[in-house]
C-alpha atoms as a PDB file:
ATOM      1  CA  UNK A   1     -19.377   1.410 -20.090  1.00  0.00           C
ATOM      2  CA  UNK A   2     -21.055   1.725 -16.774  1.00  0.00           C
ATOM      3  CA  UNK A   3     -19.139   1.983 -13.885  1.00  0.00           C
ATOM      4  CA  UNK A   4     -19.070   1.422 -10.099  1.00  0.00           C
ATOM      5  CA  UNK A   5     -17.305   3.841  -8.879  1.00  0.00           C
ATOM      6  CA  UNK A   6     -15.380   7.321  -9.861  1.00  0.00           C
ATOM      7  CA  UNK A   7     -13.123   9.505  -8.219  1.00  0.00           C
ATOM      8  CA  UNK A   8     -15.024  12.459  -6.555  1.00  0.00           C
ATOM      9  CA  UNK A   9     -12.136  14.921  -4.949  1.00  0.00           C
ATOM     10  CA  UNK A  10     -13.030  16.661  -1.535  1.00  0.00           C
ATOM     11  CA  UNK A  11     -11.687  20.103  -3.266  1.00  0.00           C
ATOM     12  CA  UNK A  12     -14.012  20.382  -5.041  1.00  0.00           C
ATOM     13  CA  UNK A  13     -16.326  20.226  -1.876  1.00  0.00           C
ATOM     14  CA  UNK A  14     -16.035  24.365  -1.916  1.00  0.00           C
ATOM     15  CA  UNK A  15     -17.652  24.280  -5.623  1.00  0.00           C
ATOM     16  CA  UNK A  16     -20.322  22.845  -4.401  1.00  0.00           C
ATOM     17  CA  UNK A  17     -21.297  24.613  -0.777  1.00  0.00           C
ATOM     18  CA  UNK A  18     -20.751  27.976  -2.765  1.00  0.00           C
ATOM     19  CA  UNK A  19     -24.040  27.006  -4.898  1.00  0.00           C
ATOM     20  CA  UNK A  20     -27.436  26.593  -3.879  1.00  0.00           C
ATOM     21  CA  UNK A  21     -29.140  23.372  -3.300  1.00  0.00           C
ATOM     22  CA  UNK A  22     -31.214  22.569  -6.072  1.00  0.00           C
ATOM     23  CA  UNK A  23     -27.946  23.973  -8.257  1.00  0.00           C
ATOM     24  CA  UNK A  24     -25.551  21.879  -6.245  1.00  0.00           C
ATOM     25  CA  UNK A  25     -27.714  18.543  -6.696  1.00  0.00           C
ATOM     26  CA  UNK A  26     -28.551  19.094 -10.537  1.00  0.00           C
ATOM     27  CA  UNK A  27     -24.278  19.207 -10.580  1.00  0.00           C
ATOM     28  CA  UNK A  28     -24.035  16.485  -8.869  1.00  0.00           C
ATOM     29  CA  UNK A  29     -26.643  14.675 -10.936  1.00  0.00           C
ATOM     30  CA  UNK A  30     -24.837  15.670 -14.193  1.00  0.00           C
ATOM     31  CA  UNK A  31     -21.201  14.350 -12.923  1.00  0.00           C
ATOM     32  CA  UNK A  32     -23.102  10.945 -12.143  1.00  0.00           C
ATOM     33  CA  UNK A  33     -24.520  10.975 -15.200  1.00  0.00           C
ATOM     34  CA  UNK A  34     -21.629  11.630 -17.436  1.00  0.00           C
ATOM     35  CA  UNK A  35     -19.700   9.232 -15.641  1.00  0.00           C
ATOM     36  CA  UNK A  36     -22.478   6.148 -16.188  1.00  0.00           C
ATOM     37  CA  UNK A  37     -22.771   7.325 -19.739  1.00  0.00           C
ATOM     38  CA  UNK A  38     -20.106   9.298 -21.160  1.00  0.00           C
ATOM     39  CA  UNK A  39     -22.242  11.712 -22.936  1.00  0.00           C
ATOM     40  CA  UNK A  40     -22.362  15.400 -21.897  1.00  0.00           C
ATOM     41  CA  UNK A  41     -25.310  16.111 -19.404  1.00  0.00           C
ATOM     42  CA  UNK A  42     -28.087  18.066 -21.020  1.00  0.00           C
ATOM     43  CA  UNK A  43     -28.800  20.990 -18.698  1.00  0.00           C
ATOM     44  CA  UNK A  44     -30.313  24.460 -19.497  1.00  0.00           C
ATOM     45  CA  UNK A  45     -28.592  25.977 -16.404  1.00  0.00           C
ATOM     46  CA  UNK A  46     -25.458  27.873 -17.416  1.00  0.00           C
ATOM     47  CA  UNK A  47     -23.689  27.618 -14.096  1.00  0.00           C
ATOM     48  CA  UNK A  48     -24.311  23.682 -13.954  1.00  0.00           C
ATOM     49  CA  UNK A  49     -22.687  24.071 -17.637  1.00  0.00           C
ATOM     50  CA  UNK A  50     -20.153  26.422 -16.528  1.00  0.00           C
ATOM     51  CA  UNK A  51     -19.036  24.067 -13.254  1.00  0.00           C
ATOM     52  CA  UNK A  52     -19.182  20.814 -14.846  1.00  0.00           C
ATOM     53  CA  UNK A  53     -16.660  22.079 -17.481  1.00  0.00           C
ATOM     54  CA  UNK A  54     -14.097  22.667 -14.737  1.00  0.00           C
ATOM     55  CA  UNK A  55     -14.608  19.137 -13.431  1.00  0.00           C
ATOM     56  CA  UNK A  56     -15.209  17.622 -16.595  1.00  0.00           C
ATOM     57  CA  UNK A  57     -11.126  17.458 -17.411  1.00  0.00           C
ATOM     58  CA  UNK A  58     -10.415  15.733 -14.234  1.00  0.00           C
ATOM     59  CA  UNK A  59     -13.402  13.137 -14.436  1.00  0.00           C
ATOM     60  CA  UNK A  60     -11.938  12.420 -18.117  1.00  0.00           C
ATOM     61  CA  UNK A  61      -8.453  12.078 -17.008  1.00  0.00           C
ATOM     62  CA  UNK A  62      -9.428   9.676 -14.302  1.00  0.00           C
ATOM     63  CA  UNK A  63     -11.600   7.672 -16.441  1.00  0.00           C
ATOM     64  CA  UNK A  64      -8.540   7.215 -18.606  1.00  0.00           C
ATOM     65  CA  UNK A  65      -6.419   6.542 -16.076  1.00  0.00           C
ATOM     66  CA  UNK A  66      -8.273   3.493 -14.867  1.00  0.00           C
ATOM     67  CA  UNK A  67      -9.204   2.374 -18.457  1.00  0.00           C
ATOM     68  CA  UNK A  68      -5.409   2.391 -19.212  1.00  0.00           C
ATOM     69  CA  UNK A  69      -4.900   0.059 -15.876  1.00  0.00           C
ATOM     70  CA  UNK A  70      -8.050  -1.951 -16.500  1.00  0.00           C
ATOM     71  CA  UNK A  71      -6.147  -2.838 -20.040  1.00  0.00           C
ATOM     72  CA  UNK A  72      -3.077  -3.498 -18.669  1.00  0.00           C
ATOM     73  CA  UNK A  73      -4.405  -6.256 -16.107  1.00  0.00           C
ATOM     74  CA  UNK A  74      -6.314  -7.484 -18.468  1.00  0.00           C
ATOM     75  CA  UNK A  75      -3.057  -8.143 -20.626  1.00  0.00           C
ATOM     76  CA  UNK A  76      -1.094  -9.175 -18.116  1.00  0.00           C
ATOM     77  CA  UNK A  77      -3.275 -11.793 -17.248  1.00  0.00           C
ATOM     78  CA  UNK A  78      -3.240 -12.981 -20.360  1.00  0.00           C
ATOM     79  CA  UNK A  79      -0.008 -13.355 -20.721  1.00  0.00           C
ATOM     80  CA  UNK A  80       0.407 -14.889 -17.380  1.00  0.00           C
ATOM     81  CA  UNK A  81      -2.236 -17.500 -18.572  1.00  0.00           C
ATOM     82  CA  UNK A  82      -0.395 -18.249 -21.703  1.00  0.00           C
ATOM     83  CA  UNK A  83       3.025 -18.716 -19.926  1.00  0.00           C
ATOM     84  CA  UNK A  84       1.627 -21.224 -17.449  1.00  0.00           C
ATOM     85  CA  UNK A  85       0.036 -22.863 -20.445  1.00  0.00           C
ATOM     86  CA  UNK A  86       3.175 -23.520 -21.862  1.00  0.00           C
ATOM     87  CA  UNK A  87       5.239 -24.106 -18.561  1.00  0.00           C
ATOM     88  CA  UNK A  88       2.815 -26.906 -18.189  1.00  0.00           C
ATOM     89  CA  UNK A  89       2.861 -28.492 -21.984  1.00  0.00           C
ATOM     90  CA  UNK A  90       6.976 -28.514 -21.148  1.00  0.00           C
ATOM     91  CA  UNK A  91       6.188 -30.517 -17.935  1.00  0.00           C
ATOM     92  CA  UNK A  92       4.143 -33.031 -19.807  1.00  0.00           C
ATOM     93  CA  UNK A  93       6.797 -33.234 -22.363  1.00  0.00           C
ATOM     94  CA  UNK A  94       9.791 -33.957 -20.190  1.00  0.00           C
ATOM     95  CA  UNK A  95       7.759 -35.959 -17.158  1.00  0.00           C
ATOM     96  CA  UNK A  96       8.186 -39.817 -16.686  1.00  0.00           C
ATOM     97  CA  UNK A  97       6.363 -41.861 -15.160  1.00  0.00           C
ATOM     98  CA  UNK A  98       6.879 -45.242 -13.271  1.00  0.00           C
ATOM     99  CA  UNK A  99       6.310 -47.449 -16.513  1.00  0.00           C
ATOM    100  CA  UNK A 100       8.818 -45.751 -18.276  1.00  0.00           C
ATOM    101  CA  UNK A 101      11.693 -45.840 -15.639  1.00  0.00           C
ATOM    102  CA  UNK A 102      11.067 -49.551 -14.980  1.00  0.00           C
ATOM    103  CA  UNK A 103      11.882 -50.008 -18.808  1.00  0.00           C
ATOM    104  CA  UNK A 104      15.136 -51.485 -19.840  1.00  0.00           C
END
């Protein structure tokens, strides 16, 4: 699933201005990446490796967490739908109309 957006924590801002540049921006380029794709980033550079795996558990959980929402608007909706499906096959049921009131 690709997404829009992710949670990026300002932390883990210290993880990041402790590493060079070109080490900082291939991170940074691997968290985007996993987060479009899902799939671990394929890096050669064992402290990319090493830092992503201490984000990585965060990323996941957050991924989850708005999955698990995502879901449950999804089924709310759903059954909101239905209900005012059937709240309005009840009115239709039990309405009158003019005709039928003027009948003896």
């Amino acid at each position: 699933m690709s997404r829009k957006s992710f949670v990026l924590y300002t932390e883990w801002e210290d993880a990041f201005d402790g590493q060079p540049n070109d080490i900082a921006g291939e991170l940074i380029k691997a968290i985007f990446d996993y987060v479009r794709t899902e799939e671990m980033p394929q890096t050669d550079n064992t402290v990319v490796n090493a830092m992503f795996s201490i984000f990585k558990p965060a990323i996941d959980r957050n991924i989850g967490k708005y999955d698990a929402a995502i879901k449950q608007r999804k089924e709310a909706a759903l059954k909101s739908a239905e209900s005012r499906k059937h709240q309005a096959n009840d009115r239709k049921r039990t309405s009158t109309t003019v005709c039928d009131r003027m009948r003896p």
